[in-house]
N, C-alpha and C. Protein backbone atom coordinates (compact mmCIF):
# COMPACT_ATOMS: atom_id res chain seq x y z
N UNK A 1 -2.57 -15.39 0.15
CA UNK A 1 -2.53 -14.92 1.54
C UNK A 1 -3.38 -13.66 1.67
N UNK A 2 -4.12 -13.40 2.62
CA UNK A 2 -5.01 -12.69 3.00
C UNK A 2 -4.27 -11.41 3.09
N UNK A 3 -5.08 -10.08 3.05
CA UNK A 3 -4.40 -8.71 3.97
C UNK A 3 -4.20 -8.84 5.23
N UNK A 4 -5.34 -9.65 6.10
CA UNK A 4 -5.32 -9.31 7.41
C UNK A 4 -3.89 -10.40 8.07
N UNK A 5 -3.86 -11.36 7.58
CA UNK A 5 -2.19 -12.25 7.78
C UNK A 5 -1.15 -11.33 7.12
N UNK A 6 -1.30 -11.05 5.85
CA UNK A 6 -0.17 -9.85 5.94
C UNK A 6 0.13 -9.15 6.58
N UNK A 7 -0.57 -8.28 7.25
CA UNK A 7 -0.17 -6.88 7.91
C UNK A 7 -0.61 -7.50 9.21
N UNK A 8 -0.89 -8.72 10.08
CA UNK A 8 -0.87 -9.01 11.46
C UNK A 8 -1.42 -7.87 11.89
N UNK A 9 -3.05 -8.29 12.21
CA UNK A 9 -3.36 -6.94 12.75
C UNK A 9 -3.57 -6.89 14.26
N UNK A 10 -3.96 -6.30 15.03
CA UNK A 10 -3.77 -6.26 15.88
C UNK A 10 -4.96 -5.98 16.62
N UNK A 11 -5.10 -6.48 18.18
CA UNK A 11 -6.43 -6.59 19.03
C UNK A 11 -7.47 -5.31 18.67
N UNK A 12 -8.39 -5.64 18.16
CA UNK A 12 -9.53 -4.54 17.86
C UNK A 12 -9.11 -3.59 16.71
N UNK A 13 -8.37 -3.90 15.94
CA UNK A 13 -8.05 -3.54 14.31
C UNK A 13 -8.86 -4.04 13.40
N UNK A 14 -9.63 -2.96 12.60
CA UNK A 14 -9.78 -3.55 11.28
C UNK A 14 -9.43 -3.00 10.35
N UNK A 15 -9.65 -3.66 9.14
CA UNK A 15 -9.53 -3.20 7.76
C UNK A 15 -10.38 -2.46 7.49
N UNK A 16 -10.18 -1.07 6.68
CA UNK A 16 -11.37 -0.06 6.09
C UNK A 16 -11.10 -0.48 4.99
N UNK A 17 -9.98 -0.38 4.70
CA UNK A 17 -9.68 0.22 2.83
C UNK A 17 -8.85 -0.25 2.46
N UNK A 18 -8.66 -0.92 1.41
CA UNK A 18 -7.12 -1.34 0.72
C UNK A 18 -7.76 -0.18 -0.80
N UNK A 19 -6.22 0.16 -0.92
CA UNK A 19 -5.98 0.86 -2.44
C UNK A 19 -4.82 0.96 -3.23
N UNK A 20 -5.33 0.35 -4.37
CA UNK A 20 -3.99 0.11 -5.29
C UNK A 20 -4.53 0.80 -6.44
N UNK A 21 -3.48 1.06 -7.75
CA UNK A 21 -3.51 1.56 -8.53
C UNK A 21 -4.21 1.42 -9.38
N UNK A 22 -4.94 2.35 -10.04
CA UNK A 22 -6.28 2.40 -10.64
C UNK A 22 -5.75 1.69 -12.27
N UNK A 23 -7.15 0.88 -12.24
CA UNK A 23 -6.58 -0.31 -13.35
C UNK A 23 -6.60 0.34 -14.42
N UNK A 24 -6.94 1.44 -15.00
CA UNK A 24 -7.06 1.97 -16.22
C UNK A 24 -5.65 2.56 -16.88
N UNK A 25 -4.94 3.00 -15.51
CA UNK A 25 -3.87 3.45 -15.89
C UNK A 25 -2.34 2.48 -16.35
N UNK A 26 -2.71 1.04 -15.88
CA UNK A 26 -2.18 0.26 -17.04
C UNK A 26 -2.81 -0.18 -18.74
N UNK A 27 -3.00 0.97 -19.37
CA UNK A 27 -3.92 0.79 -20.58
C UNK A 27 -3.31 0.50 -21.34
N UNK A 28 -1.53 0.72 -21.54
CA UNK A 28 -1.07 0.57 -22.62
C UNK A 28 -0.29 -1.08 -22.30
N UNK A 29 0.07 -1.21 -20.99
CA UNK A 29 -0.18 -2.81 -20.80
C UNK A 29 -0.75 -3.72 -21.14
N UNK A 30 -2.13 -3.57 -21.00
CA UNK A 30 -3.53 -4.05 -21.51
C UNK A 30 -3.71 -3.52 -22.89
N UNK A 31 -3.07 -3.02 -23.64
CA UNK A 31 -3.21 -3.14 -25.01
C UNK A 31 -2.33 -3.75 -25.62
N UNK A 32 -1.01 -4.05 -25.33
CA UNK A 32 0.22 -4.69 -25.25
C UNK A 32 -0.38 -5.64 -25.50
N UNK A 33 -0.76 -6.20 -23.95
CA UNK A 33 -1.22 -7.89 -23.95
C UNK A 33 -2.38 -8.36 -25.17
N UNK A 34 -3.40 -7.13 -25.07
CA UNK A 34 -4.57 -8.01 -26.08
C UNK A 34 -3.68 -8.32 -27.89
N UNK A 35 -2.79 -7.16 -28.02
CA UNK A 35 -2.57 -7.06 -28.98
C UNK A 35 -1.20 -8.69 -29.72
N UNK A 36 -0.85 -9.16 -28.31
CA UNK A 36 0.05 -10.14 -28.57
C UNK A 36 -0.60 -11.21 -28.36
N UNK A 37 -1.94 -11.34 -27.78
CA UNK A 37 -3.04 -12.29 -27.27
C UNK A 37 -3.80 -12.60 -29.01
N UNK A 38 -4.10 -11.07 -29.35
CA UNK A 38 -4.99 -11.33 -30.30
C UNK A 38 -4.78 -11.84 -31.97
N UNK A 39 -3.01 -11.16 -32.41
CA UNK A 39 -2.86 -11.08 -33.60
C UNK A 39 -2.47 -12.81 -34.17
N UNK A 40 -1.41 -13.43 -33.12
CA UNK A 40 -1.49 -15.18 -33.44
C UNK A 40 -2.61 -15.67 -33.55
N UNK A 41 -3.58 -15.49 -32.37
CA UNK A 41 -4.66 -16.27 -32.66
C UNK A 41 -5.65 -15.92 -34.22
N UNK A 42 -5.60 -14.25 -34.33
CA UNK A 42 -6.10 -13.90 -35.78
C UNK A 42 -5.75 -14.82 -36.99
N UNK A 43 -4.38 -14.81 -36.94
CA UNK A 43 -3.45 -15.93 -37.72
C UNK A 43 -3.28 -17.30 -37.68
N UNK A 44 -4.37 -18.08 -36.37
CA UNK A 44 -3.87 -19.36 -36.27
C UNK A 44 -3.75 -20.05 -37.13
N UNK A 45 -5.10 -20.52 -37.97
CA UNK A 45 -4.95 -21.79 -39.33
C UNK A 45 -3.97 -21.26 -39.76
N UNK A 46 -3.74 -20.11 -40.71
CA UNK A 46 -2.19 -19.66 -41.37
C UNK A 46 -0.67 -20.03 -40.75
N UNK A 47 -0.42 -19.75 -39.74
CA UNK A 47 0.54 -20.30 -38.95
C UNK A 47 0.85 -21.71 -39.05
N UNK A 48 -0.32 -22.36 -38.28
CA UNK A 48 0.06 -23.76 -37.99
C UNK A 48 0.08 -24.45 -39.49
N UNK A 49 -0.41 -23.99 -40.90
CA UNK A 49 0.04 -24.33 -41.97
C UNK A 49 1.51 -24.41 -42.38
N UNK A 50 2.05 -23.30 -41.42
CA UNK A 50 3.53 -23.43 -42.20
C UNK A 50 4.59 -23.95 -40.92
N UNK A 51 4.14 -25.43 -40.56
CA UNK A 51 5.14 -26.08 -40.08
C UNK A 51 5.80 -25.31 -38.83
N UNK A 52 7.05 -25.99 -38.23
CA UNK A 52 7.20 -25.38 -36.99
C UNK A 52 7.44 -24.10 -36.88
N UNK A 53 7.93 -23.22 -37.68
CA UNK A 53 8.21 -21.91 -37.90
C UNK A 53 7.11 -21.04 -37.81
N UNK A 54 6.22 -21.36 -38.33
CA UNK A 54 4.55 -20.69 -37.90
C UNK A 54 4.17 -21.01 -36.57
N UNK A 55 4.13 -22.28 -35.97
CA UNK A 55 3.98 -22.50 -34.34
C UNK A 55 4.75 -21.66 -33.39
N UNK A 56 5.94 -21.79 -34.28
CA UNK A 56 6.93 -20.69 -33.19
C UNK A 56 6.55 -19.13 -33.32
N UNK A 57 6.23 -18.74 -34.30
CA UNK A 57 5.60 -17.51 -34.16
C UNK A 57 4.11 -16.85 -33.81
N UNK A 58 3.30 -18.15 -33.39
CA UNK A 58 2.21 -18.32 -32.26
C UNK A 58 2.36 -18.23 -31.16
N UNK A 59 3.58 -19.27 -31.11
CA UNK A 59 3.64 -19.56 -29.16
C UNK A 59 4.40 -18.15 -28.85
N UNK A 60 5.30 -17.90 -29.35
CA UNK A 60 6.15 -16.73 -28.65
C UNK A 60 5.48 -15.84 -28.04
N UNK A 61 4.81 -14.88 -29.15
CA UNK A 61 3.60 -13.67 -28.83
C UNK A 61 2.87 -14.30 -27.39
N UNK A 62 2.84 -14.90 -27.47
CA UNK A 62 1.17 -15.71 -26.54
C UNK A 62 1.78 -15.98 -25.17
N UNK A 63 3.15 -16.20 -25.34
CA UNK A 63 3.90 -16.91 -24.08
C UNK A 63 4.06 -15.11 -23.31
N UNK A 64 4.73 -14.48 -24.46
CA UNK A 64 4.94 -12.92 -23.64
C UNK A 64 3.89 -12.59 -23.38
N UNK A 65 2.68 -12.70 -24.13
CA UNK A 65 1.76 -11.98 -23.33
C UNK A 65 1.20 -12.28 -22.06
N UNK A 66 1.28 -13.95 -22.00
CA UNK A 66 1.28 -14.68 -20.44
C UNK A 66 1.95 -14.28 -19.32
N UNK A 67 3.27 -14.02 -19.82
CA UNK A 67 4.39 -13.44 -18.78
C UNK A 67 3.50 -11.77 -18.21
N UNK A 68 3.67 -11.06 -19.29
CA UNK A 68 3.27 -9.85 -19.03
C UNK A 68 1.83 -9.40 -18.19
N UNK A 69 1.17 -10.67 -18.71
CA UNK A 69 0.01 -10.56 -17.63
C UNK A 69 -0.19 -10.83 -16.48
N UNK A 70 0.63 -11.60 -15.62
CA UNK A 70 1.08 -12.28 -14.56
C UNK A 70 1.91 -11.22 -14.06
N UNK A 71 3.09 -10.67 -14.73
CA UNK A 71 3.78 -9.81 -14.03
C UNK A 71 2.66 -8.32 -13.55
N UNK A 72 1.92 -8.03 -14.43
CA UNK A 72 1.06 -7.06 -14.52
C UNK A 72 0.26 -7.00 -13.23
N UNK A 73 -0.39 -8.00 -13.22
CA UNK A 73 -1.30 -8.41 -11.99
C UNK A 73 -0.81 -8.82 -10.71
N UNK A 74 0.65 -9.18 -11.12
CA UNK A 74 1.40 -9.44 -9.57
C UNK A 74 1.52 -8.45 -8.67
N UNK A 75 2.13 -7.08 -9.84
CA UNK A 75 2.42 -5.96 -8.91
C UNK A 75 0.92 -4.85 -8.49
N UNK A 76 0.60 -4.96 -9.56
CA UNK A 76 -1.01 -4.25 -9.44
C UNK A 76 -1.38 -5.42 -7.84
N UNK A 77 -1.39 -6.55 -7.38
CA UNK A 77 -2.00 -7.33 -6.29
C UNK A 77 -1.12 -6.69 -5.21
N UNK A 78 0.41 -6.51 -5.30
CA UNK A 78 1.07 -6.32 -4.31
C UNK A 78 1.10 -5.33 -3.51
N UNK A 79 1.15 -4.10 -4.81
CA UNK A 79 1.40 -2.96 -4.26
C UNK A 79 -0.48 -2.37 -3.78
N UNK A 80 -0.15 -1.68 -2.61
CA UNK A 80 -1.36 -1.56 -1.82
C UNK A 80 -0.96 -0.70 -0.26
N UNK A 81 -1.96 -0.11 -0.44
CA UNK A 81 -1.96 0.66 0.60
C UNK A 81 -3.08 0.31 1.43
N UNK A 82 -2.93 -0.06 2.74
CA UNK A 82 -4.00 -0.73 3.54
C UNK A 82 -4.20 0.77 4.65
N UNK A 83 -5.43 0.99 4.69
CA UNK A 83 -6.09 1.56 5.81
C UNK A 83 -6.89 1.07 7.05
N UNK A 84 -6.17 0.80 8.02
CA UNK A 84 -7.22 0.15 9.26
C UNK A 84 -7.71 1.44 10.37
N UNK A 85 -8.28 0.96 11.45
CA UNK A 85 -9.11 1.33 12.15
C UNK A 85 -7.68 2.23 13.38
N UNK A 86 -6.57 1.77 12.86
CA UNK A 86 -5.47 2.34 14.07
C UNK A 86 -4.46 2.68 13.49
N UNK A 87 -4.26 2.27 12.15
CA UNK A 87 -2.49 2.46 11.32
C UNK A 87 -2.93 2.69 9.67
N UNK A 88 -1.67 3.49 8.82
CA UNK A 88 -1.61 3.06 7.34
C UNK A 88 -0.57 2.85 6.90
N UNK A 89 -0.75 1.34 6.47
CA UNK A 89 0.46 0.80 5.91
C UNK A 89 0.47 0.63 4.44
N UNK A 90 1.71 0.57 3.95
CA UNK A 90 1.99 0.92 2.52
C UNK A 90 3.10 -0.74 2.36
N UNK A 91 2.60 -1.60 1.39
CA UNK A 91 3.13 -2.36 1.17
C UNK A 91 3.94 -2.42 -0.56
N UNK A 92 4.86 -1.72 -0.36
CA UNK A 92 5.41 -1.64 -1.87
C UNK A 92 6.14 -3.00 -2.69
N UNK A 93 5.99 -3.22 -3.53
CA UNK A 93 6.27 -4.61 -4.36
C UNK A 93 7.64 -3.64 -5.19
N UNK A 94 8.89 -3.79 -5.37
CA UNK A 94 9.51 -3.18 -6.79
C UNK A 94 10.41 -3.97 -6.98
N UNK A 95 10.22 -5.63 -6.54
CA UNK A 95 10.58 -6.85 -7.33
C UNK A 95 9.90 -7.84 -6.75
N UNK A 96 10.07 -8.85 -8.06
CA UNK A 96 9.50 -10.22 -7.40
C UNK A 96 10.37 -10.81 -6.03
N UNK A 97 11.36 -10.09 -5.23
CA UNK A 97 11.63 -10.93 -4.41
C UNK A 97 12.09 -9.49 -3.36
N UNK A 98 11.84 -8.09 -3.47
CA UNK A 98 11.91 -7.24 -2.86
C UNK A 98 10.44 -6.36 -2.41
N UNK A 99 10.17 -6.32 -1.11
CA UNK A 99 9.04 -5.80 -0.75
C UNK A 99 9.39 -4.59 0.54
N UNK A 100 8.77 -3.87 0.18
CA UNK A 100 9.26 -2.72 1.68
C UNK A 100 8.11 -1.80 1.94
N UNK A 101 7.62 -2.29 3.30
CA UNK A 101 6.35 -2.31 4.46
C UNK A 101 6.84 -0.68 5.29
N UNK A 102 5.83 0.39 5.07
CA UNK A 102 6.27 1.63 6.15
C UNK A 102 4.90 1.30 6.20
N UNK A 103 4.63 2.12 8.10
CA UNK A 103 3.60 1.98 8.52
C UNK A 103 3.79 3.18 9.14
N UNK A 104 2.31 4.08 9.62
CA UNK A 104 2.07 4.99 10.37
C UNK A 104 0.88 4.93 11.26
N UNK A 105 0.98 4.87 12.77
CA UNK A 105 -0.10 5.21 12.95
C UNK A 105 -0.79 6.61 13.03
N UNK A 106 -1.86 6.26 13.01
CA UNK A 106 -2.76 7.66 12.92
C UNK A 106 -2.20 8.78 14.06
N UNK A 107 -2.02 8.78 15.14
CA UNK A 107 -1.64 9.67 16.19
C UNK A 107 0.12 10.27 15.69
N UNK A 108 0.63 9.50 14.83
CA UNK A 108 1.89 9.93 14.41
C UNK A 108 1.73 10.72 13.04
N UNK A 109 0.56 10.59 12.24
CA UNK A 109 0.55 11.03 11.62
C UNK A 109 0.60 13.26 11.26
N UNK A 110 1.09 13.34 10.42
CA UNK A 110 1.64 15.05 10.45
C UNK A 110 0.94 15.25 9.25
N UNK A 111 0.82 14.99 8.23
CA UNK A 111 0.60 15.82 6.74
C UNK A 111 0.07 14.94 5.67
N UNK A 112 -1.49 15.07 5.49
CA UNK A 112 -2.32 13.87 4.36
C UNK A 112 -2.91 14.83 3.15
N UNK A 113 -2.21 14.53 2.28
CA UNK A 113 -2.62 15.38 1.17
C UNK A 113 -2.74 14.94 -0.24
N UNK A 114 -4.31 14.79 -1.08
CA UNK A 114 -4.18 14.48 -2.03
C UNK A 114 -4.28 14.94 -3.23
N UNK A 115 -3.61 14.86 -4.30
CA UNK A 115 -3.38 15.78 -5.10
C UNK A 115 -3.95 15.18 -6.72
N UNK A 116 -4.68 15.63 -7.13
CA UNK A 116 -5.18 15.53 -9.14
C UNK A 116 -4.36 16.44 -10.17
N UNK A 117 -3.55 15.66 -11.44
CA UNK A 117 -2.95 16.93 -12.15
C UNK A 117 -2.95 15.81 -13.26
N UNK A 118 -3.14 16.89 -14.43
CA UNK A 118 -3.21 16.72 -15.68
C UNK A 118 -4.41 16.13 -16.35
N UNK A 119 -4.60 15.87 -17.91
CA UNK A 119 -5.93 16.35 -18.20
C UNK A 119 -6.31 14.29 -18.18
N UNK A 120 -5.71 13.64 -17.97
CA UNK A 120 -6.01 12.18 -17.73
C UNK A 120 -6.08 12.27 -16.71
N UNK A 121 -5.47 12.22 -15.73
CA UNK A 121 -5.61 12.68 -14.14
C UNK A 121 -7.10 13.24 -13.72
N UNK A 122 -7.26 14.22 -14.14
CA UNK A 122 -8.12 14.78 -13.90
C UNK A 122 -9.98 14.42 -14.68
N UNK A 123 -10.00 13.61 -16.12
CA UNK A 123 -11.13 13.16 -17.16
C UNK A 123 -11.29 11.97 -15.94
N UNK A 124 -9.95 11.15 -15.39
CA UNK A 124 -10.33 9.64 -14.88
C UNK A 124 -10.70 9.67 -13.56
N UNK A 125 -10.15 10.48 -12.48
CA UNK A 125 -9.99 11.05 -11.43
C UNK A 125 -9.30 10.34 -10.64
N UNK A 126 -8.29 9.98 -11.31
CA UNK A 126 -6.65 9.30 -10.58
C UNK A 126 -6.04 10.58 -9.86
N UNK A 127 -4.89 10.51 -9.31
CA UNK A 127 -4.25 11.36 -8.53
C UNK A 127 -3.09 10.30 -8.11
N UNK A 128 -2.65 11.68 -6.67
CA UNK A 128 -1.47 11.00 -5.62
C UNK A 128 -1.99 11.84 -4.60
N UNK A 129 -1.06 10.22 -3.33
CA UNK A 129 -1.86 10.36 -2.13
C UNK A 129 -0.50 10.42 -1.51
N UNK A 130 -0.02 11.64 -0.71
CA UNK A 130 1.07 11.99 0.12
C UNK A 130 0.75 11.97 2.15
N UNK A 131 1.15 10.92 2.49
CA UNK A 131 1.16 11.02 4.04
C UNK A 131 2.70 11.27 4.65
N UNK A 132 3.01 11.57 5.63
CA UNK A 132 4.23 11.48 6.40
C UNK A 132 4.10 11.69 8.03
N UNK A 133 4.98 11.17 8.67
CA UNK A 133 4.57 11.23 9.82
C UNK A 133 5.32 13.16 10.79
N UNK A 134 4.96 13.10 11.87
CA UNK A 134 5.08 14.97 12.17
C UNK A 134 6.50 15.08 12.35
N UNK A 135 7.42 14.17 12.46
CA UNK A 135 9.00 14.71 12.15
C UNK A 135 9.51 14.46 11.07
N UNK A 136 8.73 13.72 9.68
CA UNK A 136 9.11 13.62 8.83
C UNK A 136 10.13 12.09 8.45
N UNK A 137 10.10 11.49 9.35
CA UNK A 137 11.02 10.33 9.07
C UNK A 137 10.30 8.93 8.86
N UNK A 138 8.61 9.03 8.33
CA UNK A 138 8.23 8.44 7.58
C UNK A 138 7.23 9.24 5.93
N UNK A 139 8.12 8.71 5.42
CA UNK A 139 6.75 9.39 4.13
C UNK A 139 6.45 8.44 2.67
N UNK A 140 4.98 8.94 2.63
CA UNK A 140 4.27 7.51 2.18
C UNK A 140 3.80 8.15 0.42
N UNK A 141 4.06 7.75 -0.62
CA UNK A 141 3.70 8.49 -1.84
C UNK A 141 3.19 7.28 -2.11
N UNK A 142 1.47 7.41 -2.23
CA UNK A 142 0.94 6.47 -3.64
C UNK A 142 0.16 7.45 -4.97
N UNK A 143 0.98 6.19 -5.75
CA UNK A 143 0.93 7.08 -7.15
C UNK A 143 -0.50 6.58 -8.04
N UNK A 144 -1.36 6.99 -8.61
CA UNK A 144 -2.04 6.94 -10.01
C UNK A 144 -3.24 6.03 -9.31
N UNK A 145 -3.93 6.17 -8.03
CA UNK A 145 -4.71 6.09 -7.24
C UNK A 145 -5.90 6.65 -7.55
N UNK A 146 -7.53 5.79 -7.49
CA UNK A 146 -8.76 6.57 -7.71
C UNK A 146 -9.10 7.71 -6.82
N UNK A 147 -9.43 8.67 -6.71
CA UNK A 147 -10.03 9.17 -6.24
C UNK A 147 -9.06 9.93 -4.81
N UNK A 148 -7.88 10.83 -4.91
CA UNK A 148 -7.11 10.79 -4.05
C UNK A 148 -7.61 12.07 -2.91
N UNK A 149 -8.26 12.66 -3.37
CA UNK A 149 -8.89 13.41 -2.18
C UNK A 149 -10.32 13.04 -2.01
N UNK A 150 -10.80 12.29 -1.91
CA UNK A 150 -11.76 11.33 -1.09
C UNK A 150 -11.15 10.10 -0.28
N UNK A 151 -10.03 9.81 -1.03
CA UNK A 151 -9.12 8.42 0.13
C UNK A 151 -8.38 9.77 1.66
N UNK A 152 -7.60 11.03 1.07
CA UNK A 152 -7.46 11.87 2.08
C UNK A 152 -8.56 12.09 3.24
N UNK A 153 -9.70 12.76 2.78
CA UNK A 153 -10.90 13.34 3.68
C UNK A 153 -10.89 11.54 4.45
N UNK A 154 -11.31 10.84 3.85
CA UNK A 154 -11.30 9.44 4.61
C UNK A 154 -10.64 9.00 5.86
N UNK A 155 -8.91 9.17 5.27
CA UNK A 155 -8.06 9.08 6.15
C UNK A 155 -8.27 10.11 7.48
N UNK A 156 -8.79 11.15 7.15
CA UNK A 156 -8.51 12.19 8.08
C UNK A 156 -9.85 11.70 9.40
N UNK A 157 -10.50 11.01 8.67
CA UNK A 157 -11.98 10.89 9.93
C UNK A 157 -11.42 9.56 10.34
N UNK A 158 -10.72 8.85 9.89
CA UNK A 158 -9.84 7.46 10.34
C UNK A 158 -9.00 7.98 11.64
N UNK A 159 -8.04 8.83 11.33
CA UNK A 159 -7.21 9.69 12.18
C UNK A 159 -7.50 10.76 13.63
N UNK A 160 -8.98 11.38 12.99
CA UNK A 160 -9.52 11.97 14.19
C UNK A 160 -10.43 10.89 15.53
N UNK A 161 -11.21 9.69 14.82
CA UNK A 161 -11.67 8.78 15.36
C UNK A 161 -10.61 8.27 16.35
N UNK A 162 -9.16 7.75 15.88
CA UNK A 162 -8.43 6.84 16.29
C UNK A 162 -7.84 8.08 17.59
N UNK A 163 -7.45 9.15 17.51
CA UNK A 163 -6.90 9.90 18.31
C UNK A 163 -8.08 10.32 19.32
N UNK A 164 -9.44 10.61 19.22
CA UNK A 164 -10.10 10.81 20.13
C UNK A 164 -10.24 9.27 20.96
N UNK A 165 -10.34 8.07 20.30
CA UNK A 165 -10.41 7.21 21.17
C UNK A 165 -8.93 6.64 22.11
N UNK A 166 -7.57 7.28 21.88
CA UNK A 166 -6.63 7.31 22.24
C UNK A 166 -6.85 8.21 23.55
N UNK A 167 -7.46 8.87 23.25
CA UNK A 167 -7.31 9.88 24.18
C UNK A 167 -8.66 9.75 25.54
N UNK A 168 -9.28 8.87 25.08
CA UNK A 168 -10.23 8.43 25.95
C UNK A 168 -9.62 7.53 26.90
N UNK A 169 -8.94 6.65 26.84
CA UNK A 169 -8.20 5.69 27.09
C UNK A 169 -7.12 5.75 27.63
N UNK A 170 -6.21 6.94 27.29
CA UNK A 170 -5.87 7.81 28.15
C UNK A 170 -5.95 8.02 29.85
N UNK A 171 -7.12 9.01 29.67
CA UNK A 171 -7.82 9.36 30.59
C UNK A 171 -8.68 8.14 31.26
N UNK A 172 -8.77 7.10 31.41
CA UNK A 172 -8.96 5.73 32.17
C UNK A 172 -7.74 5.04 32.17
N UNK A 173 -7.87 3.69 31.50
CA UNK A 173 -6.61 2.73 31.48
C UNK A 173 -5.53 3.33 31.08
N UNK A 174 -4.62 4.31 31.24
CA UNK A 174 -3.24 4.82 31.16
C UNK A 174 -2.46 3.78 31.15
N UNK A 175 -1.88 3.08 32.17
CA UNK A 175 -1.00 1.74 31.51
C UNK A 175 -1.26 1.04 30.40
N UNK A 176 -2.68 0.25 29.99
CA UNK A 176 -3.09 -0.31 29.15
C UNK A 176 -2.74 0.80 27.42
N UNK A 177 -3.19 1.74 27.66
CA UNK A 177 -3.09 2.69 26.45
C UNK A 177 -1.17 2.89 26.17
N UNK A 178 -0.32 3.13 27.04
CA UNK A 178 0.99 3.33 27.22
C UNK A 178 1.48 2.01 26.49
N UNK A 179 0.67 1.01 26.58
CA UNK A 179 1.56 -0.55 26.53
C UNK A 179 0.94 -0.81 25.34
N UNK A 180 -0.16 -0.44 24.77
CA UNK A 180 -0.62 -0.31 23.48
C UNK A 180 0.48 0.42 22.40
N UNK A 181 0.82 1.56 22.76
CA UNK A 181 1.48 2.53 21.91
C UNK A 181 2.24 2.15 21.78
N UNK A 182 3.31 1.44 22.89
CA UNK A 182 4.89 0.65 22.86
C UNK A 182 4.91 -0.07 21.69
N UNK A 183 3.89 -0.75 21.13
CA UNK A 183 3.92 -1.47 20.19
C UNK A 183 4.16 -1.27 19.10
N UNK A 184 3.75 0.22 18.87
CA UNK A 184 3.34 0.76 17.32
C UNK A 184 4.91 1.48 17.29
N UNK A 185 5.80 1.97 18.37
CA UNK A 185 6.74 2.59 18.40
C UNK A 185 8.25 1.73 17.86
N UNK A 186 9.02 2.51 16.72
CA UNK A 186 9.91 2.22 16.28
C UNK A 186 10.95 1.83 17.23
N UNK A 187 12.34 0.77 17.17
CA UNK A 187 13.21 0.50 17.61
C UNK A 187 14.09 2.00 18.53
N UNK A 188 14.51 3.08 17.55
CA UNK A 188 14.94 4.08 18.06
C UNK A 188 13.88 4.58 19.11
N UNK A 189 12.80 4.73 19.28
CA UNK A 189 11.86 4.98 19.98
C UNK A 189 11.72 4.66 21.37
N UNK A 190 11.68 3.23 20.95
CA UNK A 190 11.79 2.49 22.17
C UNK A 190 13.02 2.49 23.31
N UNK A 191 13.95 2.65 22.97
CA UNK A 191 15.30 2.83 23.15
C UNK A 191 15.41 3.92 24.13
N UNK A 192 14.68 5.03 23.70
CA UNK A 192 14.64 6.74 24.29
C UNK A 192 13.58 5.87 25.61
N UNK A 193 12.41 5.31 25.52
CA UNK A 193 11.80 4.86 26.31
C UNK A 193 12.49 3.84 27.37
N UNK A 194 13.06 3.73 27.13
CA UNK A 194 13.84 2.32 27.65
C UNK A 194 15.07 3.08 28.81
N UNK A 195 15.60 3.96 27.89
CA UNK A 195 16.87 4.95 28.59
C UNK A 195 15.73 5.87 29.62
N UNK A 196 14.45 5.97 29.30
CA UNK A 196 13.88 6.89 30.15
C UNK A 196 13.54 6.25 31.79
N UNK A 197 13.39 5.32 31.32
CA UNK A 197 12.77 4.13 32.44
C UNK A 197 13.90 4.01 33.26
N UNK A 198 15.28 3.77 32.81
CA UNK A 198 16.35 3.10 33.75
C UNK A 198 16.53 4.56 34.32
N UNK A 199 16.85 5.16 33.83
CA UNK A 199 16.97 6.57 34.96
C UNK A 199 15.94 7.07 35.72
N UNK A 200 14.67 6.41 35.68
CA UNK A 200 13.74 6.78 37.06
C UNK A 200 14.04 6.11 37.89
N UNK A 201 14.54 4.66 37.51
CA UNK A 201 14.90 3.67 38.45
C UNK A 201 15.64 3.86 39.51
N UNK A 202 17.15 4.86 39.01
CA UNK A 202 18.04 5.55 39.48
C UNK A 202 17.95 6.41 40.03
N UNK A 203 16.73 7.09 40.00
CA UNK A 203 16.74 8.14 40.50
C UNK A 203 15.75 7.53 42.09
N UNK A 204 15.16 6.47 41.48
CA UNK A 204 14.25 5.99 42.95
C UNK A 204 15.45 5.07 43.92
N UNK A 205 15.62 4.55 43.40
CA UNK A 205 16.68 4.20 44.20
C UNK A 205 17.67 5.16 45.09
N UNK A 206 17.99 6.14 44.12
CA UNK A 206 19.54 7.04 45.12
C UNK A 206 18.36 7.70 46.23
């Protein structure tokens, strides 16, 4: 399945950026695997000489390392942080059958900050990438990410773009821009909007 069917994007959205965790920093994974990949096969003729007991100590290694590579690459595929042209969504994987989607758009956004520490961190130029929205009741941590203050500066010209053209839009189509935003706005949100509306009603009426 595609990103853009995942995250349903929306009229005049695109994709800039997807970013997931920098492949180097599963190294000891990837040494795991070669090392259970490599030592049966080192051993094959020897093995398969000694009857099923040698096969079984082929297939095993080889089967975990199958598993482990599949699991490896599942979550490395899943987990991802998508950047579009209006929102950033964070699609976290932390089981094969548990996934949990926060999204921000850019105009909600409060605090993008990316941070490099330690001497691998810093030789590879991995980091962490901290967003949250300006009351704080969304916040977004991706961990062991290339390059995390160049994905920041990024985000931030994503964010100023999307808010100046908010604000253009604004200032013309006002309904159209209002009925845009409704969309991006949380359940509690809507609610305050909703309670706001019936009391103008009330108030036009009395």
């Amino acid at each position: 399945m595609s990103l853009s069917s995942r995250i349903h994007l929306k009229e005049h959205e695109r994709i800039v950026d997807a970013v997931r965790r920098y492949g180097l920093t599963y190294f000891w994974s990837w040494l795991l695997i070669a090392i259970l990949f490599g030592v049966p096969f080192l051993f094959l003729f020897w093995l398969f000489r000694h009857g099923w007991w040698g096969q079984a100590l082929f297939f095993i290694p080889v089967t975990l390392a199958t598993l482990l590579l599949v699991r490896t690459l599942f979550f490395w595929r899943k987990n991802v942080l998508v950047m579009t042209t209006h929102r950033v969504i964070d699609m976290e994987q932390r089981g094969f059958f548990e996934l949990i989607v926060s999204e921000i758009p850019y105009d909600q956004v409060g605090d993008i900050s990316g941070k490099i520490k330690g001497v691998w961190g810093t030789l590879l130029g991995y980091g962490t990438l901290f967003l949250q929205t300006g009351n704080g009741n969304v916040r977004i941590f991706v961990e062991k990410v290339r390059r995390p203050i160049r994905l920041q500066q990024e985000m931030n010209l994503l964010r100023r773009a999307y808010v100046a053209k908010l604000s253009e839009d604004m200032s013309g189509n006002v309904a159209g821009a209002i009925i845009e935003k409704l969309r991006d706005l949380p359940e509690d949100e809507l609610q305050k909007v909703t309670d706001a509306l019936e009391e103008r009603k009330r108030r036009t009426v009395s």
